[in-house]
PDB file of N, CA and C in Angstrom:
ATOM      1  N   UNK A   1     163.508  96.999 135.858  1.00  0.00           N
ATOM      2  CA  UNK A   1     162.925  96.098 134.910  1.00  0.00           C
ATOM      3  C   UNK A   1     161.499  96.504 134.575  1.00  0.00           C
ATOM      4  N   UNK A   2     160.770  96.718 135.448  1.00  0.00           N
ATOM      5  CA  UNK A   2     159.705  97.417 135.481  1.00  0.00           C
ATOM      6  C   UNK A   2     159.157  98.593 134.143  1.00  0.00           C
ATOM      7  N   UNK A   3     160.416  99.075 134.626  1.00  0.00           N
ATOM      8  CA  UNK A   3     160.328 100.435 133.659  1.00  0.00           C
ATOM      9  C   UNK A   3     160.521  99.985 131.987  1.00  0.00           C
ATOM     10  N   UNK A   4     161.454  99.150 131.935  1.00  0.00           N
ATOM     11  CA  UNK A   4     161.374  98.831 130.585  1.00  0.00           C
ATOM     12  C   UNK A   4     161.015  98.011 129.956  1.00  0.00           C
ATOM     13  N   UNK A   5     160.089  96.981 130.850  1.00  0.00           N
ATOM     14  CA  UNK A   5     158.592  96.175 130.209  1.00  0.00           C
ATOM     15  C   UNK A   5     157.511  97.530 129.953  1.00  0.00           C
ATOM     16  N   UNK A   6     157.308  97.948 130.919  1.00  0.00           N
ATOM     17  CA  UNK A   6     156.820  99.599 130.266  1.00  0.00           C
ATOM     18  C   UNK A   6     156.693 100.533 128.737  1.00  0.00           C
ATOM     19  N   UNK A   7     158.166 100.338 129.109  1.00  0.00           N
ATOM     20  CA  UNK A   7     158.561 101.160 127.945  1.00  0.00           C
ATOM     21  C   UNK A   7     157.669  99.980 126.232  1.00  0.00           C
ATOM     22  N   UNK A   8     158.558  99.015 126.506  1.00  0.00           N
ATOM     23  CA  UNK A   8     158.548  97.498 125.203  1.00  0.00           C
ATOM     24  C   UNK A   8     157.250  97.395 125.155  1.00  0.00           C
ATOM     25  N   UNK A   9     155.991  97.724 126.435  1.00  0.00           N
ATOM     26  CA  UNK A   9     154.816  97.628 125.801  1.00  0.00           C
ATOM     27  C   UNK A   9     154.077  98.880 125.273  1.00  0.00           C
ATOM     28  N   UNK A  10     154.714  99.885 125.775  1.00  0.00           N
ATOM     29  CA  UNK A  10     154.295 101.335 124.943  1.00  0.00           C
ATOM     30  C   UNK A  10     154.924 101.247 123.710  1.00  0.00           C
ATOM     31  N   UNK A  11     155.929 100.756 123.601  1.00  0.00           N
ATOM     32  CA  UNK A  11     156.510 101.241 122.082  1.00  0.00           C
ATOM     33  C   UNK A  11     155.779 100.012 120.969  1.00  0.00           C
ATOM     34  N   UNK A  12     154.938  98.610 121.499  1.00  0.00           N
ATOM     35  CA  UNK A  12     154.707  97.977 120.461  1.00  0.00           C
ATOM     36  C   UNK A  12     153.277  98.038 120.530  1.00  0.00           C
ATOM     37  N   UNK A  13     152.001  98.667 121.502  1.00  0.00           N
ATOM     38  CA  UNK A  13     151.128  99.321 121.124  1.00  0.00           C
ATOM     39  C   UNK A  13     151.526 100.758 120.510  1.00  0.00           C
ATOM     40  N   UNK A  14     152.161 101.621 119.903  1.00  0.00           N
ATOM     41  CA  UNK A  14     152.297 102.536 119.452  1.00  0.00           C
ATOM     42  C   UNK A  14     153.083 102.064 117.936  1.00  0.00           C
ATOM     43  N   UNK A  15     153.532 101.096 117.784  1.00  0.00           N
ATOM     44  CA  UNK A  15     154.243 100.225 116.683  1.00  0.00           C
ATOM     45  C   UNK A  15     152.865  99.964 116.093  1.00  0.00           C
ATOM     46  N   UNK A  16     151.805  98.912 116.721  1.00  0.00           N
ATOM     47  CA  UNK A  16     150.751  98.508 115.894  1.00  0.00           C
ATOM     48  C   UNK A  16     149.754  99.356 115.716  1.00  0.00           C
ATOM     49  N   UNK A  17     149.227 100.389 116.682  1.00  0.00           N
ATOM     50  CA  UNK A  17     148.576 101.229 115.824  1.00  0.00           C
ATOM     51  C   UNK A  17     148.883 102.487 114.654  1.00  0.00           C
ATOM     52  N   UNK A  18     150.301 102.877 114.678  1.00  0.00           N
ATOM     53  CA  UNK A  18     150.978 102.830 113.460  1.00  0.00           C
ATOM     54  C   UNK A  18     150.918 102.292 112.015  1.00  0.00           C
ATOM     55  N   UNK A  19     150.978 101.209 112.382  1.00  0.00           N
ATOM     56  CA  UNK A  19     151.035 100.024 111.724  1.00  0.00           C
ATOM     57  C   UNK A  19     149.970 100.096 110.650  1.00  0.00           C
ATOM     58  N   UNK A  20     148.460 100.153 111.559  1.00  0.00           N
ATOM     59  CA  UNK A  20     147.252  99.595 111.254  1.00  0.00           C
ATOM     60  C   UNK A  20     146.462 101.365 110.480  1.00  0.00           C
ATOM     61  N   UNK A  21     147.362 102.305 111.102  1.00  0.00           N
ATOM     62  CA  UNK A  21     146.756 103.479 110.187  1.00  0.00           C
ATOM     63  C   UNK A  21     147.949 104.111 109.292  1.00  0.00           C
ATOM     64  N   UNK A  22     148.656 103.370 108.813  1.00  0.00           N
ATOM     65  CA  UNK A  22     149.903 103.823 107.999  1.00  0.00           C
ATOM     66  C   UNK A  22     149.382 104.188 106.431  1.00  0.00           C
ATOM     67  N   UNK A  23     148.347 103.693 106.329  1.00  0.00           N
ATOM     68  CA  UNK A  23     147.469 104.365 104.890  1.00  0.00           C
ATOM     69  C   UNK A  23     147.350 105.976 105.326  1.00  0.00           C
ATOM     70  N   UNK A  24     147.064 106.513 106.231  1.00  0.00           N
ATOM     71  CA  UNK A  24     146.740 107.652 106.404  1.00  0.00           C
ATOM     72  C   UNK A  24     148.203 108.395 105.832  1.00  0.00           C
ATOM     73  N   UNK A  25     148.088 109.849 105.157  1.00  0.00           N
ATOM     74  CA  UNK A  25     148.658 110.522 104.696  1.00  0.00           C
ATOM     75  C   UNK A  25     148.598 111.184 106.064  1.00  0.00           C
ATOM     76  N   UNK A  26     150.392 111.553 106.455  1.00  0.00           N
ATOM     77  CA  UNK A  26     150.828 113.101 107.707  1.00  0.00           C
ATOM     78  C   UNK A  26     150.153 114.133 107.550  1.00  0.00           C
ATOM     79  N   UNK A  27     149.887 114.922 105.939  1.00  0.00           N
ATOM     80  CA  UNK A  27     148.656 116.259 105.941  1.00  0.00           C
ATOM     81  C   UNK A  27     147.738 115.914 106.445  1.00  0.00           C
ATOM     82  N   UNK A  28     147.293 114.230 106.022  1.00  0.00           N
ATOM     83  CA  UNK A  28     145.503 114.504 106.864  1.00  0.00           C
ATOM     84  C   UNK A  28     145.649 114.381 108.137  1.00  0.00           C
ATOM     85  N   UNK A  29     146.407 114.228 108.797  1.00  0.00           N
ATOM     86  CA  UNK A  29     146.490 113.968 110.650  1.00  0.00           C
ATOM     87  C   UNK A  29     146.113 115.618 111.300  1.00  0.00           C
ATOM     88  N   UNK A  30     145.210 115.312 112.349  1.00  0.00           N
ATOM     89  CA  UNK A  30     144.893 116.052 113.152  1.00  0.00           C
ATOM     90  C   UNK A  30     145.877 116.423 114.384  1.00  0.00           C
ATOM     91  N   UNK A  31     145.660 117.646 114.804  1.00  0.00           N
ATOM     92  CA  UNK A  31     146.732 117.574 116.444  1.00  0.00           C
ATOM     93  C   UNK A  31     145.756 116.936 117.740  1.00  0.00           C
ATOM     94  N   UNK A  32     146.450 116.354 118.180  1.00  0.00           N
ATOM     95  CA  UNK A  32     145.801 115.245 119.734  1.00  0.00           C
ATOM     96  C   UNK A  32     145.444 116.836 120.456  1.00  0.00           C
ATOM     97  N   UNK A  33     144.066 116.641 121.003  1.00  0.00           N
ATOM     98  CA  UNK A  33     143.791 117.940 121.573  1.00  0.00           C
ATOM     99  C   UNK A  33     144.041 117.100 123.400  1.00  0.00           C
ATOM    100  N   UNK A  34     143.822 117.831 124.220  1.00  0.00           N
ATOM    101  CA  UNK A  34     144.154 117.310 125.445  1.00  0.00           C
ATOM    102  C   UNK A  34     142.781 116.783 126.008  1.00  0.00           C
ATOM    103  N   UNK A  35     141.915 117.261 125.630  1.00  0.00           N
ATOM    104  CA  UNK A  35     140.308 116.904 125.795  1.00  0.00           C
ATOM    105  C   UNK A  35     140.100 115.205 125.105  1.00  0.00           C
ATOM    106  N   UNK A  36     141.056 114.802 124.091  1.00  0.00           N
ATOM    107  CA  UNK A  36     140.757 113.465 123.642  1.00  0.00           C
ATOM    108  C   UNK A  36     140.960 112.207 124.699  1.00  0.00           C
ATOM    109  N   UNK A  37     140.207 111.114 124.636  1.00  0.00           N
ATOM    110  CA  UNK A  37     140.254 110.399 125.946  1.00  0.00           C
ATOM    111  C   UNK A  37     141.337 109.369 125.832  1.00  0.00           C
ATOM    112  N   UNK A  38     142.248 109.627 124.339  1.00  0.00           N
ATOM    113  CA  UNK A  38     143.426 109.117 125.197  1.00  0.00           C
ATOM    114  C   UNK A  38     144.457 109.598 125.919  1.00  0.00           C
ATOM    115  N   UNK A  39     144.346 110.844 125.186  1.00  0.00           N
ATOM    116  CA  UNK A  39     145.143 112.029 125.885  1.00  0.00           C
ATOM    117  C   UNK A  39     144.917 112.281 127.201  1.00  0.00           C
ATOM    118  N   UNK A  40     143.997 112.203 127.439  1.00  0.00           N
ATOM    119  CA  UNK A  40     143.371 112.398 129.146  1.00  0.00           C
ATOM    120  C   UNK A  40     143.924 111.280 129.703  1.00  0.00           C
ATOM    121  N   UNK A  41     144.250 109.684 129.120  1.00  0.00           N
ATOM    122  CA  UNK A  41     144.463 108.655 130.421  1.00  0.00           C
ATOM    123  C   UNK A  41     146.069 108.927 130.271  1.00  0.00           C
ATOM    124  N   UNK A  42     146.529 109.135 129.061  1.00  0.00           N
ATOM    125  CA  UNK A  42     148.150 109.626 129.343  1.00  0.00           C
ATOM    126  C   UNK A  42     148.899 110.874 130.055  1.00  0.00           C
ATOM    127  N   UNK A  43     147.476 111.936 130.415  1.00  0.00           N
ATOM    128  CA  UNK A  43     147.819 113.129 130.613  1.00  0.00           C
ATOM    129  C   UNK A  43     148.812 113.795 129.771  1.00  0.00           C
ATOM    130  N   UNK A  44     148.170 113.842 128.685  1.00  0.00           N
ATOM    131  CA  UNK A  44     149.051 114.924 127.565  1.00  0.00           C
ATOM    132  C   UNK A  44     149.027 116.280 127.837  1.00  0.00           C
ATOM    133  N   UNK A  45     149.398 116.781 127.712  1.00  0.00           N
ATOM    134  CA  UNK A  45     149.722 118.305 127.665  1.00  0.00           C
ATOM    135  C   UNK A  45     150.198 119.453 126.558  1.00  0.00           C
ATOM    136  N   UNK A  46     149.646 120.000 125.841  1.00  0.00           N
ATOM    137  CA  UNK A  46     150.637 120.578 124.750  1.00  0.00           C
ATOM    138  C   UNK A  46     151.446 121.288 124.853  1.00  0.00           C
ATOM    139  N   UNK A  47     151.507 121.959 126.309  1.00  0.00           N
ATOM    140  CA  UNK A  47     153.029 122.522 126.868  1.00  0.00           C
ATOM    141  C   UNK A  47     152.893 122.213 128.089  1.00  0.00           C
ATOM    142  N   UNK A  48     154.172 121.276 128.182  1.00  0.00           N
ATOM    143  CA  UNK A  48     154.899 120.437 129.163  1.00  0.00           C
ATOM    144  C   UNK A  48     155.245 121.365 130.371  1.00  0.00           C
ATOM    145  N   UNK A  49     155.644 122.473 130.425  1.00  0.00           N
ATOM    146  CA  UNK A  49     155.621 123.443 131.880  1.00  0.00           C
ATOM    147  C   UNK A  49     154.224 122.954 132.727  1.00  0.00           C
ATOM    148  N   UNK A  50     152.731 123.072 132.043  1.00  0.00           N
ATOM    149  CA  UNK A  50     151.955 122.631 132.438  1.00  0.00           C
ATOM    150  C   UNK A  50     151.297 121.273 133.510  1.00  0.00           C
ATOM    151  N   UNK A  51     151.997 120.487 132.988  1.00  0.00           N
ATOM    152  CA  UNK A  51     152.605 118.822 133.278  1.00  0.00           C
ATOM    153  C   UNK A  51     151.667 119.149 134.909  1.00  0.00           C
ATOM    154  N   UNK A  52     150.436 118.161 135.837  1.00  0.00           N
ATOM    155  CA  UNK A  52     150.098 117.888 136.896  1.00  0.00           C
ATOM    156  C   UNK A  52     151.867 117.509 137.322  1.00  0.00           C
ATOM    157  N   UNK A  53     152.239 117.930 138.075  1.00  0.00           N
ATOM    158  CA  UNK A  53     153.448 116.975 138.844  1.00  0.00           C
ATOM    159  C   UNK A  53     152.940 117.238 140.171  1.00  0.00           C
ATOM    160  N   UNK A  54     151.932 116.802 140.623  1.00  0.00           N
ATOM    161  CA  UNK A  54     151.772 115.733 141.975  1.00  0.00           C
ATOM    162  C   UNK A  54     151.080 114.371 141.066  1.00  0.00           C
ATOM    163  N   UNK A  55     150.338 114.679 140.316  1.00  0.00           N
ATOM    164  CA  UNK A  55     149.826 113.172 139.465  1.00  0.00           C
ATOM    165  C   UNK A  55     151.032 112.252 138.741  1.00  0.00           C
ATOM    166  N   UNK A  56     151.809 113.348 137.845  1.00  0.00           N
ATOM    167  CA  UNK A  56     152.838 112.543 137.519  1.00  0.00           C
ATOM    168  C   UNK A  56     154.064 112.878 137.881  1.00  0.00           C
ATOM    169  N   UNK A  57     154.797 112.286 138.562  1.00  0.00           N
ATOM    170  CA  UNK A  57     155.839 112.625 139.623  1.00  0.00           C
ATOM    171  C   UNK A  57     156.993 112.147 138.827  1.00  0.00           C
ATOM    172  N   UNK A  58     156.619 111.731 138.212  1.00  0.00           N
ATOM    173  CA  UNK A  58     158.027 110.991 137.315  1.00  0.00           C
ATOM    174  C   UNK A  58     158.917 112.146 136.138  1.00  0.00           C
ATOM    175  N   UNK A  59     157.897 113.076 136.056  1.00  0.00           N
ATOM    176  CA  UNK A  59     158.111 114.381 134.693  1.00  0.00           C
ATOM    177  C   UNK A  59     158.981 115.233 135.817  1.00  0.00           C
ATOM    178  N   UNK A  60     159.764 115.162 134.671  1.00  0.00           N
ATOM    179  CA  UNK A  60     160.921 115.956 134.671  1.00  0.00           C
ATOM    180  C   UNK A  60     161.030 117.326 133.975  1.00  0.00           C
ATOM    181  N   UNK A  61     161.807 118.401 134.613  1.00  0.00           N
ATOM    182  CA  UNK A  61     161.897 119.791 133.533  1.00  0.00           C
ATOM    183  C   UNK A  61     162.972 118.925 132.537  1.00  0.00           C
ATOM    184  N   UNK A  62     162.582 119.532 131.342  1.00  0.00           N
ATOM    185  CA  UNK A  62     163.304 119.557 130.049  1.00  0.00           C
ATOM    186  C   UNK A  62     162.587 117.876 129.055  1.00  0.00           C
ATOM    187  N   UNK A  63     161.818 117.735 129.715  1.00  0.00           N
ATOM    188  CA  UNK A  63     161.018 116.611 128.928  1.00  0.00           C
ATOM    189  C   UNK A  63     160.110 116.915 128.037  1.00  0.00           C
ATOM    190  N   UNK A  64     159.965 116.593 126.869  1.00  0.00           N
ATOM    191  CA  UNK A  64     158.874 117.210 125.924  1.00  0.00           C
ATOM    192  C   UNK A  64     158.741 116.122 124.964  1.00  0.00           C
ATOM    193  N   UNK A  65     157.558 116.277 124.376  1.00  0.00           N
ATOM    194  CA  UNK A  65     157.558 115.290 123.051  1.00  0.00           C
ATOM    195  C   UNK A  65     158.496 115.511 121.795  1.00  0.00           C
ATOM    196  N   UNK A  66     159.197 116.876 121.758  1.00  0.00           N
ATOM    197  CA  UNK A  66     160.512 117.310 120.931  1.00  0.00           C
ATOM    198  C   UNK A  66     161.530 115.914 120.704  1.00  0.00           C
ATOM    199  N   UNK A  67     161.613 115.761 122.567  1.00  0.00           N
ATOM    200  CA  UNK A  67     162.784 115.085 122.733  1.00  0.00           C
ATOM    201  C   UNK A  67     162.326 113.533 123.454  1.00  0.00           C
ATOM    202  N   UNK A  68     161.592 113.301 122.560  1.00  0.00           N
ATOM    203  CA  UNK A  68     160.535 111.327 123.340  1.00  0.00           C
ATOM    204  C   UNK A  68     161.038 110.589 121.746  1.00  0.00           C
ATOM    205  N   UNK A  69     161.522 109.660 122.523  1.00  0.00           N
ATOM    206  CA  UNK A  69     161.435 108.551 121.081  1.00  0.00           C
ATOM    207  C   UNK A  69     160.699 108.334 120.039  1.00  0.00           C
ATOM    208  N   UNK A  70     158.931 108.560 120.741  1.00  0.00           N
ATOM    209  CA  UNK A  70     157.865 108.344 120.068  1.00  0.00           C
ATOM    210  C   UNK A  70     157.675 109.345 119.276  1.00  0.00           C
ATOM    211  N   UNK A  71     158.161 110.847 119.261  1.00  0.00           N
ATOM    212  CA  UNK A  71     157.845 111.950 118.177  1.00  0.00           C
ATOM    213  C   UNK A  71     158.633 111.667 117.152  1.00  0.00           C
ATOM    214  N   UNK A  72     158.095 111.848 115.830  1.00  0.00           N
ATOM    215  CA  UNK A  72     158.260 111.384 114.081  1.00  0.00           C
ATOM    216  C   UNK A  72     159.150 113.042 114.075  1.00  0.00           C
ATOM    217  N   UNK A  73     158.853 113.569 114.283  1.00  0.00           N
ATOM    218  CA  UNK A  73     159.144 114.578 113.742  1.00  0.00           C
ATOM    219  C   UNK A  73     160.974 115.326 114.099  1.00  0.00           C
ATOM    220  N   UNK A  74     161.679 116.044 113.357  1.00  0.00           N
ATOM    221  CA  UNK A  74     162.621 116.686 112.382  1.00  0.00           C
ATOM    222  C   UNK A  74     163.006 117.572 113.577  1.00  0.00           C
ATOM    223  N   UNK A  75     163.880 117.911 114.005  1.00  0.00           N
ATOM    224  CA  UNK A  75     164.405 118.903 115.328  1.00  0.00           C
ATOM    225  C   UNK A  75     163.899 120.578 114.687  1.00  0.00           C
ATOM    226  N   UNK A  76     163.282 121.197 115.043  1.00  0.00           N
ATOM    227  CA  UNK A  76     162.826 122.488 114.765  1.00  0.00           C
ATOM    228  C   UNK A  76     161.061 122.315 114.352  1.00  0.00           C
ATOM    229  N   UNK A  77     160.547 121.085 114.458  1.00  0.00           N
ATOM    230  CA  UNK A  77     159.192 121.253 113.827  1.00  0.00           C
ATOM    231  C   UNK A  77     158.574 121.031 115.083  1.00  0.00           C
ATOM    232  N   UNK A  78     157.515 121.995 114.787  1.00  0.00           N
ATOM    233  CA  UNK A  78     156.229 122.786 115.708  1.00  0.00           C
ATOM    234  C   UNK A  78     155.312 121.517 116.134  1.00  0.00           C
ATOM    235  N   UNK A  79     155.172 120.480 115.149  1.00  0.00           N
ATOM    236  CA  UNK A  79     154.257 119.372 115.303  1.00  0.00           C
ATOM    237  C   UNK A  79     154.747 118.705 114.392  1.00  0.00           C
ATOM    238  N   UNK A  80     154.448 117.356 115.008  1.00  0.00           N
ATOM    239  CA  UNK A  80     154.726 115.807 114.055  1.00  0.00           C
ATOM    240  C   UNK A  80     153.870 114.544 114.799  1.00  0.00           C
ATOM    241  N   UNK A  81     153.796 113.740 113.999  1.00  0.00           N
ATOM    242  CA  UNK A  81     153.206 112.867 114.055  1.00  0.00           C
ATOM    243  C   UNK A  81     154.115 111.905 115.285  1.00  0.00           C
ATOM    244  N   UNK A  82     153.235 111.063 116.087  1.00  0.00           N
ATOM    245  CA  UNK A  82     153.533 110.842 117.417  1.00  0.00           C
ATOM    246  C   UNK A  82     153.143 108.925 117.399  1.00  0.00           C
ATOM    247  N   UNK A  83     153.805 107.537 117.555  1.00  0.00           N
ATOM    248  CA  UNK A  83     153.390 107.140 117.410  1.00  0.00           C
ATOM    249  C   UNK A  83     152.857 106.027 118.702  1.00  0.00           C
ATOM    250  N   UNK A  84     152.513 107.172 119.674  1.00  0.00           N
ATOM    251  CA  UNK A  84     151.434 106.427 120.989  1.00  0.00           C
ATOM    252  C   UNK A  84     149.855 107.405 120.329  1.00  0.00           C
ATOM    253  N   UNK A  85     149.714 108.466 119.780  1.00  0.00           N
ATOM    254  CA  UNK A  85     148.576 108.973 119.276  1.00  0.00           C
ATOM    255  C   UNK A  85     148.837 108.562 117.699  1.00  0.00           C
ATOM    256  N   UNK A  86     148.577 107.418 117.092  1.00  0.00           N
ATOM    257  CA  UNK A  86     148.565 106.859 115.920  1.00  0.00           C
ATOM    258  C   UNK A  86     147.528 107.990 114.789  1.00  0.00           C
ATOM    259  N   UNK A  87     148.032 108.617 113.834  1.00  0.00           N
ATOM    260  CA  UNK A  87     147.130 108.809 113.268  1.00  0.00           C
ATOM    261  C   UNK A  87     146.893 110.254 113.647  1.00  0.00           C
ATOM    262  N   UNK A  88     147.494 110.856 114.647  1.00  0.00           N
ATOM    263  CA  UNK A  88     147.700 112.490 115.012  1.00  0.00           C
ATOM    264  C   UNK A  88     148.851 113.031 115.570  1.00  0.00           C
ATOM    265  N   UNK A  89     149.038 114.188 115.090  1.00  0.00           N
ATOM    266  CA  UNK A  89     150.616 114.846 115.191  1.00  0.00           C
ATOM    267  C   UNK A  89     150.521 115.644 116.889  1.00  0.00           C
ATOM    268  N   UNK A  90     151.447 115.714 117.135  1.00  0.00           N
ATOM    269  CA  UNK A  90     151.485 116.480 119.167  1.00  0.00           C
ATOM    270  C   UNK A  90     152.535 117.578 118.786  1.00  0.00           C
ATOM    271  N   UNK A  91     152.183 118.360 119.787  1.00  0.00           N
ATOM    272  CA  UNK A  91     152.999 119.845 120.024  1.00  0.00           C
ATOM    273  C   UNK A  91     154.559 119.133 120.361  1.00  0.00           C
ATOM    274  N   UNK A  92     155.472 119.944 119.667  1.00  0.00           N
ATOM    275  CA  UNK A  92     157.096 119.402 120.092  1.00  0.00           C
ATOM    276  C   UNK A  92     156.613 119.869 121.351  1.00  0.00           C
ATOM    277  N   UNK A  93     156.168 120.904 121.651  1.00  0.00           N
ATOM    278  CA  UNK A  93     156.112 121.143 123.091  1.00  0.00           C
ATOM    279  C   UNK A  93     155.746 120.762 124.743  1.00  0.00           C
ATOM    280  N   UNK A  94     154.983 119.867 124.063  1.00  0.00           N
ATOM    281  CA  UNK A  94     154.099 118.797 124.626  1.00  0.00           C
ATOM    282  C   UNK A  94     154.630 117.732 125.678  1.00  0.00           C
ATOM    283  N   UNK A  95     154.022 117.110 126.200  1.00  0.00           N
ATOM    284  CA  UNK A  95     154.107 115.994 127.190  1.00  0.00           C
ATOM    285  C   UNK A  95     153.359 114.801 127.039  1.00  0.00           C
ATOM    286  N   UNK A  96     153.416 113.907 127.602  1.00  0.00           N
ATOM    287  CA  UNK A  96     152.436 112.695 128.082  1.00  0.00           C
ATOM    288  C   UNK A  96     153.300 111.565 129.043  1.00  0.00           C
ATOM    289  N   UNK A  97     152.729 111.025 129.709  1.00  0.00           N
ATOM    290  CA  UNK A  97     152.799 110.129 130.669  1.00  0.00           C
ATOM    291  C   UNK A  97     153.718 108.889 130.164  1.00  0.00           C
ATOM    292  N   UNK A  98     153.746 108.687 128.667  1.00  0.00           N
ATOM    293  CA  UNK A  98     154.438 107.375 127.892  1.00  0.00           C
ATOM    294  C   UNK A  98     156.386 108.293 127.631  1.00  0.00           C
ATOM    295  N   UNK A  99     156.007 109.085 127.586  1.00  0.00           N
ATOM    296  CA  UNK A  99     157.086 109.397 127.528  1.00  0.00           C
ATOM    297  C   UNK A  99     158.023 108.771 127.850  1.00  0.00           C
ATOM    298  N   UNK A 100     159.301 108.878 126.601  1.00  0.00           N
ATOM    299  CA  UNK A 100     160.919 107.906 126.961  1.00  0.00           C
ATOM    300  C   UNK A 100     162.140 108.743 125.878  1.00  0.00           C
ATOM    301  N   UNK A 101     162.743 108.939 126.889  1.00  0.00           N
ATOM    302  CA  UNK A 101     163.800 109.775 126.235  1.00  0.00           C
ATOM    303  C   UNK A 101     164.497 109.106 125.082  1.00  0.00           C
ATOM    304  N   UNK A 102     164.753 110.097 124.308  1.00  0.00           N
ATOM    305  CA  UNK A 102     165.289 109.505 122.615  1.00  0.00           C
ATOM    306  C   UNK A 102     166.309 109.227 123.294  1.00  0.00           C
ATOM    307  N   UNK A 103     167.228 108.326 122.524  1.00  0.00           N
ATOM    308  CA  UNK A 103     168.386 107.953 122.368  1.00  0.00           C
ATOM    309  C   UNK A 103     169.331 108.501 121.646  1.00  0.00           C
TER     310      UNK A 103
END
């Protein structure tokens, strides 16, 4: 249960800041660098091999932002817009801590 009050509150902070920058045009979005401080409290990664796993123990091989609910983006694209980083696109290759497998 835990896990998916988790999940319902990542996906509706990532719903409203969506939401609230949906004026923004996908060309103007920047890529989430790993140095950004939200990226740092999610521990993003732009390639997921990378992933701390003694910090996050929960990451799994074959997890990526490719394959997270939260990536916008088209199966074969390099980057897309992500909606826990509202307003910036992440490496398909990538990781973070919010991570939840697509369906």
């Amino acid at each position: 249960m835990k896990s998916s009050r988790r999940s319902f509150m990542i996906s509706a902070v990532g719903l409203a800041s969506s939401l609230v920058l949906s004026h923004e045009s996908s060309a103007d979005t920047t890529l989430v660098q790993e140095s950004d401080a939200n990226a740092q409290a999610l521990g993003y990664r732009t390639d997921a091999s990378k992933v701390d796993r003694a910090k996050y123990p929960k990451f799994q091989a074959g997890q990526a932002c490719a394959n997270c609910q939260f990536f916008q983006g088209k199966a074969g694209d390099a980057t897309a817009p992500c909606t826990i980083f509202a307003g910036k696109q992440v490496h398909a290759t990538g990781w973070c801590s919010a991570y939840v497998k697509r369906a």
